[in-house]
C-alpha atoms as a PDB file:
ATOM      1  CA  UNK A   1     149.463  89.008 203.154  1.00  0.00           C
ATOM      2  CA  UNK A   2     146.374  87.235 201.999  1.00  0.00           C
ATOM      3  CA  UNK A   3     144.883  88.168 199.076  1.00  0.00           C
ATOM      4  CA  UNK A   4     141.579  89.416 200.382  1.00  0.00           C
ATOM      5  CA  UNK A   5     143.317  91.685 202.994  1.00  0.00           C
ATOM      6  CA  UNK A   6     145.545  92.932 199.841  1.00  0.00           C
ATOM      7  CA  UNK A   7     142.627  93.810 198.438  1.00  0.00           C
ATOM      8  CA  UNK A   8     140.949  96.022 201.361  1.00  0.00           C
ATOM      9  CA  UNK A   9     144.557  97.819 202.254  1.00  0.00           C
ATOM     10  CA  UNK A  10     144.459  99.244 198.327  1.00  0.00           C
ATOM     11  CA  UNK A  11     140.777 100.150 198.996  1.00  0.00           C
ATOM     12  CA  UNK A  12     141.778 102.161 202.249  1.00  0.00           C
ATOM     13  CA  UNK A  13     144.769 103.510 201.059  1.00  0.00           C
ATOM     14  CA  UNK A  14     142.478 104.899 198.144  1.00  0.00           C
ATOM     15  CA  UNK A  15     140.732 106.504 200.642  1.00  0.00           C
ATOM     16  CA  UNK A  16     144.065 108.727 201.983  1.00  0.00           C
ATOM     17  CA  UNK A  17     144.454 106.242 205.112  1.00  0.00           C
ATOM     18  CA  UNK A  18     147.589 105.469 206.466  1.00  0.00           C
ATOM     19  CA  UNK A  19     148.007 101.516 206.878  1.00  0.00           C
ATOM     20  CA  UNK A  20     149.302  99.413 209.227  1.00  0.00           C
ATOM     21  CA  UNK A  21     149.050  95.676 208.919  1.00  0.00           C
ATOM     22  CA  UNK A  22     149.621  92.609 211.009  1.00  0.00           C
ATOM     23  CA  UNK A  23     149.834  94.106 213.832  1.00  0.00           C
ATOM     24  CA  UNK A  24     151.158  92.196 216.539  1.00  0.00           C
ATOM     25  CA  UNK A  25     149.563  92.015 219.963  1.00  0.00           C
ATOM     26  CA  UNK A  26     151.821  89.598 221.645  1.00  0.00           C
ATOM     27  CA  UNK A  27     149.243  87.687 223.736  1.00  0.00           C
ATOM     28  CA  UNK A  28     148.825  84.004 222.057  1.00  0.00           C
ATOM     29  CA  UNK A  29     149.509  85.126 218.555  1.00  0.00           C
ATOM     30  CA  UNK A  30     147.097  87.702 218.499  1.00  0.00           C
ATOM     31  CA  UNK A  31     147.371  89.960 215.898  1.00  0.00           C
ATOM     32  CA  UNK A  32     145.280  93.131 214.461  1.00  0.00           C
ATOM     33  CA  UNK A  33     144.284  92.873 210.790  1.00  0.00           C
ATOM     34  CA  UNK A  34     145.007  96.693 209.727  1.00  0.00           C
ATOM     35  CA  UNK A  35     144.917 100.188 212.251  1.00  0.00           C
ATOM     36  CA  UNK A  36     144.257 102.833 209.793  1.00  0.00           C
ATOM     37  CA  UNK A  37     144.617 106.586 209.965  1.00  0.00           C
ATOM     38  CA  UNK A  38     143.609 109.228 207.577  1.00  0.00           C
ATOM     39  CA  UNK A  39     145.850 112.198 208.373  1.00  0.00           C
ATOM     40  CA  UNK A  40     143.277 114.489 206.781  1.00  0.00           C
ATOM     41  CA  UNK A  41     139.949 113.497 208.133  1.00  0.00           C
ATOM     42  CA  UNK A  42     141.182 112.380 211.437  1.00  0.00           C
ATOM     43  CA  UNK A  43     139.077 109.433 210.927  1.00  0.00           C
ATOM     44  CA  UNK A  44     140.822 106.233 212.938  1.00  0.00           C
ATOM     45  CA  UNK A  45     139.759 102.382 212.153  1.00  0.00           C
ATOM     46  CA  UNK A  46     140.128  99.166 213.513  1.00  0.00           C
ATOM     47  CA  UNK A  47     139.673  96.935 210.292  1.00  0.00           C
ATOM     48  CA  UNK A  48     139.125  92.791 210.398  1.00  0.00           C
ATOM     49  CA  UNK A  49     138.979  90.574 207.137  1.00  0.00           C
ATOM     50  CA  UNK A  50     137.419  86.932 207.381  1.00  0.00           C
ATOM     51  CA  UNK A  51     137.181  86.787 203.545  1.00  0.00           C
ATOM     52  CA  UNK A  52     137.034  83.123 201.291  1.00  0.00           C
ATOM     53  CA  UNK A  53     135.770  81.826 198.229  1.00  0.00           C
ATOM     54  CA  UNK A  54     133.318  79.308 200.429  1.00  0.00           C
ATOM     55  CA  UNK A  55     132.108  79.675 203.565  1.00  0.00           C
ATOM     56  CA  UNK A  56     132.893  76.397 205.558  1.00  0.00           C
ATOM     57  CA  UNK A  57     130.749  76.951 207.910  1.00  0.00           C
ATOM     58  CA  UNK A  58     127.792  78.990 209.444  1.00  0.00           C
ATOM     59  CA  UNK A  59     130.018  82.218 210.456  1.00  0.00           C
ATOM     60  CA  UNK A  60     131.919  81.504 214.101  1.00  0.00           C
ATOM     61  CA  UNK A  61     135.417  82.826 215.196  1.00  0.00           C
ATOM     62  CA  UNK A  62     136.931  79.844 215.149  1.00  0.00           C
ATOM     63  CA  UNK A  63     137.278  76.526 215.850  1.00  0.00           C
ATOM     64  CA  UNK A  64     134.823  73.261 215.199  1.00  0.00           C
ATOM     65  CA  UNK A  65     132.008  73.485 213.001  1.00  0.00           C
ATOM     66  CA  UNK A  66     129.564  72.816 216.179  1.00  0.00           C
ATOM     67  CA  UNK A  67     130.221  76.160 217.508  1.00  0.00           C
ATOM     68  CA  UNK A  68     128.154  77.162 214.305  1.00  0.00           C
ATOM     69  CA  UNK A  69     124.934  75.397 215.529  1.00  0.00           C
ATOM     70  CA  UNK A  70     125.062  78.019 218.422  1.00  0.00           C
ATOM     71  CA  UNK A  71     122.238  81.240 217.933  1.00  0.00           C
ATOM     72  CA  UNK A  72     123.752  84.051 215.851  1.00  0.00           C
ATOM     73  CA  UNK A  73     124.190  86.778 218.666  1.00  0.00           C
ATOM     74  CA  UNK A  74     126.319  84.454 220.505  1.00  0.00           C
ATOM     75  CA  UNK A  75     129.065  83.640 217.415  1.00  0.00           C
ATOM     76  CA  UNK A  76     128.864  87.009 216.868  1.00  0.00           C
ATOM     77  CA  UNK A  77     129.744  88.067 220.320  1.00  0.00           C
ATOM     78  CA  UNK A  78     132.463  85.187 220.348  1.00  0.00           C
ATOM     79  CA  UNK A  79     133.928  86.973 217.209  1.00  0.00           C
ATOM     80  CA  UNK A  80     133.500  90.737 218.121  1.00  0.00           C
ATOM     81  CA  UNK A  81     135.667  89.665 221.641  1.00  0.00           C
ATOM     82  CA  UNK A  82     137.983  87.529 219.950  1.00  0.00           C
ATOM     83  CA  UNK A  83     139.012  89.776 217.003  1.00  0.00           C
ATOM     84  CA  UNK A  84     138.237  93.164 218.585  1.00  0.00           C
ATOM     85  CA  UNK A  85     138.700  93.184 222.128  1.00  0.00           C
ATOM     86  CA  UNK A  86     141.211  90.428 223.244  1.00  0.00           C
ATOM     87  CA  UNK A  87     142.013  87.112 224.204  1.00  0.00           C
ATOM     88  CA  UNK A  88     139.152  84.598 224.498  1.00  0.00           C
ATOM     89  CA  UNK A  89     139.225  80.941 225.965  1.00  0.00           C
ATOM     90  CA  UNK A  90     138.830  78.347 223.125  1.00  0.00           C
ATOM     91  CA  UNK A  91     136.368  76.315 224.895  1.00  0.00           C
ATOM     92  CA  UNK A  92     133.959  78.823 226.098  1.00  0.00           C
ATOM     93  CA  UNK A  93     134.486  82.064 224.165  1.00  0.00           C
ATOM     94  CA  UNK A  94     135.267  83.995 227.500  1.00  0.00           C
ATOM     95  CA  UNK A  95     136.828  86.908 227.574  1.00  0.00           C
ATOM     96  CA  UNK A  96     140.383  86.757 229.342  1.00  0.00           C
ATOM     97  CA  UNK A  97     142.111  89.980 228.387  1.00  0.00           C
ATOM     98  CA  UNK A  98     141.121  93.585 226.311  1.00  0.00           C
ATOM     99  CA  UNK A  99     144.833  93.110 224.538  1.00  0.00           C
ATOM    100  CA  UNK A 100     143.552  93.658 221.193  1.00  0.00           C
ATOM    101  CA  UNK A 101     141.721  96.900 222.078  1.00  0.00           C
ATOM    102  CA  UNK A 102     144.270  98.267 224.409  1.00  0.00           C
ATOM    103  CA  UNK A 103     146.825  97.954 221.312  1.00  0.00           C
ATOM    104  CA  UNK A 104     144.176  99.728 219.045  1.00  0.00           C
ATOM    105  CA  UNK A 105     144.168 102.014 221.509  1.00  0.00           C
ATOM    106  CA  UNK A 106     147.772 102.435 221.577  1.00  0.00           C
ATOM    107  CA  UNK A 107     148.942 102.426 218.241  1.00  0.00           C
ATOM    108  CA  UNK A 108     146.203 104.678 217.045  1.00  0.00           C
ATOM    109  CA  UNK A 109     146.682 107.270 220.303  1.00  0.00           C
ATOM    110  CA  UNK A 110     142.937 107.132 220.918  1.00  0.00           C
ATOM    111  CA  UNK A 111     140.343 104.849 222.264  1.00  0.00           C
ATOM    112  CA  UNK A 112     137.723 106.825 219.699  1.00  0.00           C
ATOM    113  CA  UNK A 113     137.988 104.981 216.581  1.00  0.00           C
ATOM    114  CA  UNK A 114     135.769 103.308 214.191  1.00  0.00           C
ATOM    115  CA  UNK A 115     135.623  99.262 214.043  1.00  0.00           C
ATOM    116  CA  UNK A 116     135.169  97.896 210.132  1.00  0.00           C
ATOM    117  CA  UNK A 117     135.041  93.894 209.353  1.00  0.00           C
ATOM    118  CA  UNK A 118     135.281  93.227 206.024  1.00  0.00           C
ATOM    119  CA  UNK A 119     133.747  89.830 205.168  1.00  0.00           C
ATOM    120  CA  UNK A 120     133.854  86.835 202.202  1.00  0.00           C
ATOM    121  CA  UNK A 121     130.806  84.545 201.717  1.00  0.00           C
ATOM    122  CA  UNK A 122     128.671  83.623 203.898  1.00  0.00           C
ATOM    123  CA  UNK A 123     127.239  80.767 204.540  1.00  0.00           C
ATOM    124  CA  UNK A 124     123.379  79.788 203.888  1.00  0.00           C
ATOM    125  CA  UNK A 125     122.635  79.963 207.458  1.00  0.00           C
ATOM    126  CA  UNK A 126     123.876  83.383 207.735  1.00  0.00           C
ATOM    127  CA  UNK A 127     122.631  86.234 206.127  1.00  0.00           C
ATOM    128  CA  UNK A 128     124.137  89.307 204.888  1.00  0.00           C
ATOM    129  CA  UNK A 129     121.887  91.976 206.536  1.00  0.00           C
ATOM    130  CA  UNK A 130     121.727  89.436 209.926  1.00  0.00           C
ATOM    131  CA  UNK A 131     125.483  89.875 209.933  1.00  0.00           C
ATOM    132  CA  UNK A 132     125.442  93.593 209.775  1.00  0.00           C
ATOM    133  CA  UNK A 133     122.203  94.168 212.158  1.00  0.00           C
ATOM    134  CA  UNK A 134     124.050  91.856 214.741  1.00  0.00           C
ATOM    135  CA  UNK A 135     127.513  93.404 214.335  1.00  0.00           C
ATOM    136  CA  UNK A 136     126.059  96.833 214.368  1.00  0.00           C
ATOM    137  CA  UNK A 137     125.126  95.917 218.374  1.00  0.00           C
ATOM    138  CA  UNK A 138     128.807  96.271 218.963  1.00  0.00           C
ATOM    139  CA  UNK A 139     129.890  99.123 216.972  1.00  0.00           C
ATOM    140  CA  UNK A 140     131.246  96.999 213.920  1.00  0.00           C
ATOM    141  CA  UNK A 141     130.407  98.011 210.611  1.00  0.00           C
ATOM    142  CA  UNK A 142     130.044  95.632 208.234  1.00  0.00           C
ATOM    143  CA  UNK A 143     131.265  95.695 204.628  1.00  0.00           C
ATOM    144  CA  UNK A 144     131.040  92.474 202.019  1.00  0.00           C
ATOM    145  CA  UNK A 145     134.558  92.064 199.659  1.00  0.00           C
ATOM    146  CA  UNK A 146     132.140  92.208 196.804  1.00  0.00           C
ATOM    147  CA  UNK A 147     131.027  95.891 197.773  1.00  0.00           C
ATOM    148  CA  UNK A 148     134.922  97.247 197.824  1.00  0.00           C
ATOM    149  CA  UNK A 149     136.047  95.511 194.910  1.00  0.00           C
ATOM    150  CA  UNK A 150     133.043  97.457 193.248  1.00  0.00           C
ATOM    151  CA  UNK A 151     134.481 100.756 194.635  1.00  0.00           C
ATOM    152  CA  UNK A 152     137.989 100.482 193.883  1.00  0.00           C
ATOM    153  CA  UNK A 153     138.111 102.778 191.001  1.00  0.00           C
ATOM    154  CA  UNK A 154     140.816 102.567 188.351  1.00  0.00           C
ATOM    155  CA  UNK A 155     141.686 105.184 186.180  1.00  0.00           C
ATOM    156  CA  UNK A 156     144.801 104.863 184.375  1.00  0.00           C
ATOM    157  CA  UNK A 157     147.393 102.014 184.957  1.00  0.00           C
ATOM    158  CA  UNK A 158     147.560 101.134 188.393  1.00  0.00           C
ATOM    159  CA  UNK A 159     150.825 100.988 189.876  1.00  0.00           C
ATOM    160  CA  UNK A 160     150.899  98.966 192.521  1.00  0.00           C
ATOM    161  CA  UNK A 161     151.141  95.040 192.264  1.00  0.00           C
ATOM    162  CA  UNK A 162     147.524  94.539 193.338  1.00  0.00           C
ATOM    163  CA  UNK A 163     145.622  96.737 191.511  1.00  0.00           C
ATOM    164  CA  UNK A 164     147.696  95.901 188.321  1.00  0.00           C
ATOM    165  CA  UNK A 165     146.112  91.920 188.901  1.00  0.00           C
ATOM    166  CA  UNK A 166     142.718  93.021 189.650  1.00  0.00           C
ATOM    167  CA  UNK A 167     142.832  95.578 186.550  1.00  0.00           C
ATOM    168  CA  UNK A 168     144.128  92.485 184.832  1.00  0.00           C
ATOM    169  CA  UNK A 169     141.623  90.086 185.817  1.00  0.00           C
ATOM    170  CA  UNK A 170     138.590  92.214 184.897  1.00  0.00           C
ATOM    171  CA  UNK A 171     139.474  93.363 181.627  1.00  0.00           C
ATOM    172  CA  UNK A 172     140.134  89.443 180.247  1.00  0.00           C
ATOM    173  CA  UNK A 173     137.072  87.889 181.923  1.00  0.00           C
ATOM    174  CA  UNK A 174     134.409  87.910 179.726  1.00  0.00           C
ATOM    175  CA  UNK A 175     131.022  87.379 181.902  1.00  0.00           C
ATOM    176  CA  UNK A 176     130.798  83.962 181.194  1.00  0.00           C
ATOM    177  CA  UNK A 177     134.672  83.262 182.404  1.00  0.00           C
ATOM    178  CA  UNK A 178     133.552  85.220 185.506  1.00  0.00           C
ATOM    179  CA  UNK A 179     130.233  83.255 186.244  1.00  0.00           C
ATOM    180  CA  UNK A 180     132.116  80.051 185.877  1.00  0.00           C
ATOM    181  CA  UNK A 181     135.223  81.401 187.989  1.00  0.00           C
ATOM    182  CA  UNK A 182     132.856  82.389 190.976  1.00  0.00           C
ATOM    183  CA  UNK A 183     130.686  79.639 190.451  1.00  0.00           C
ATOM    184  CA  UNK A 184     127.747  81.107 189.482  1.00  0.00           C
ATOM    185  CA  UNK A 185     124.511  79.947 187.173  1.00  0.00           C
ATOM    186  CA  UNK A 186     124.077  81.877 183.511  1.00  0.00           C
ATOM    187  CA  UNK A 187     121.567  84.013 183.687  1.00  0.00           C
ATOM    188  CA  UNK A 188     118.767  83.448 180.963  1.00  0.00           C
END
């Protein structure tokens, strides 16, 4: 599992949901992120991650950087399909199938649940509060990396493998460590 996604299946199952990951949807390699369920709440979500360290390229679901000159709405509809609702033709973005949602469906014995993408950096072109007004349109919440990692709470020793590294990592950074890991200018 990649890292990010590591880090946003400790921050659900924080919240009392029940995880399941990589999902497979069996139409071209499809395959759901996470389908969580919180036994106690009832609450059900759908949950993407397209998380990096750089952004490569204004935000698109996939393919050649040219599909990032297109307007916003439309790489965001091209996503939403492609991620959330099925299989998509490369070359156009067209819908072919409702796979993905019709396994959501499935798996999580309801067509009533929530849809969450969790994202990286983006890139220049792309705002943060574009990406959540236009994602919004389809029922996606939006929520940055940077936002859970600030949630994740630890009290104690954690003791699973993931929250052990990240309790790690922040107690041996000193802020300057930190701005130079992530890139960042001093601030003065």
């Amino acid at each position: 599992m990649d890292p990010a996604e590591e880090i946003v299946s400790l921050w659900l199952q924080r919240q009392g949901f029940f995880v399941m990951s990589d999902v497979k949807v069996g139409y071209y390699g499809k395959e759901i992120d996470f389908l969580a369920v919180n036994p106690i709440s009832g609450r059900k979500i759908h949950v993407e991650v397209h998380a990096s360290v750089f952004p490569l390229a204004p935000f698109r679901a996939r393919g050649p950087a040219r599909y990032g000159n297109k307007p916003i709405a439309e790489r965001i509809k091209h996503y939403y399909n492609n991620k959330f609702v099925g299989a998509t033709k490369k070359e156009t973005g067209e819908l072919l199938n409702q796979c993905i949602q019709e396994m959501a469906a499935k798996k999580l014995n309801s067509r009533d649940y929530e849809r969450l993408l969790v994202l990286g950096k983006v890139h220049e072109m792309d705002s943060e509060d574009q990406l959540r007004s236009e994602f919004r349109a389809y029922g996606v919440e939006v929520r940055f990396i940077k936002e859970i990692l600030k949630e994740i709470a630890f009290k104690g020793t954690a003791r699973d493998t993931t929250g052990r590294f990240l309790q790690l990592l922040a107690s041996q950074l000193t802020q300057e460590a930190k701005n130079s890991l992530l890139g960042e200018k001093k601030d003065h």
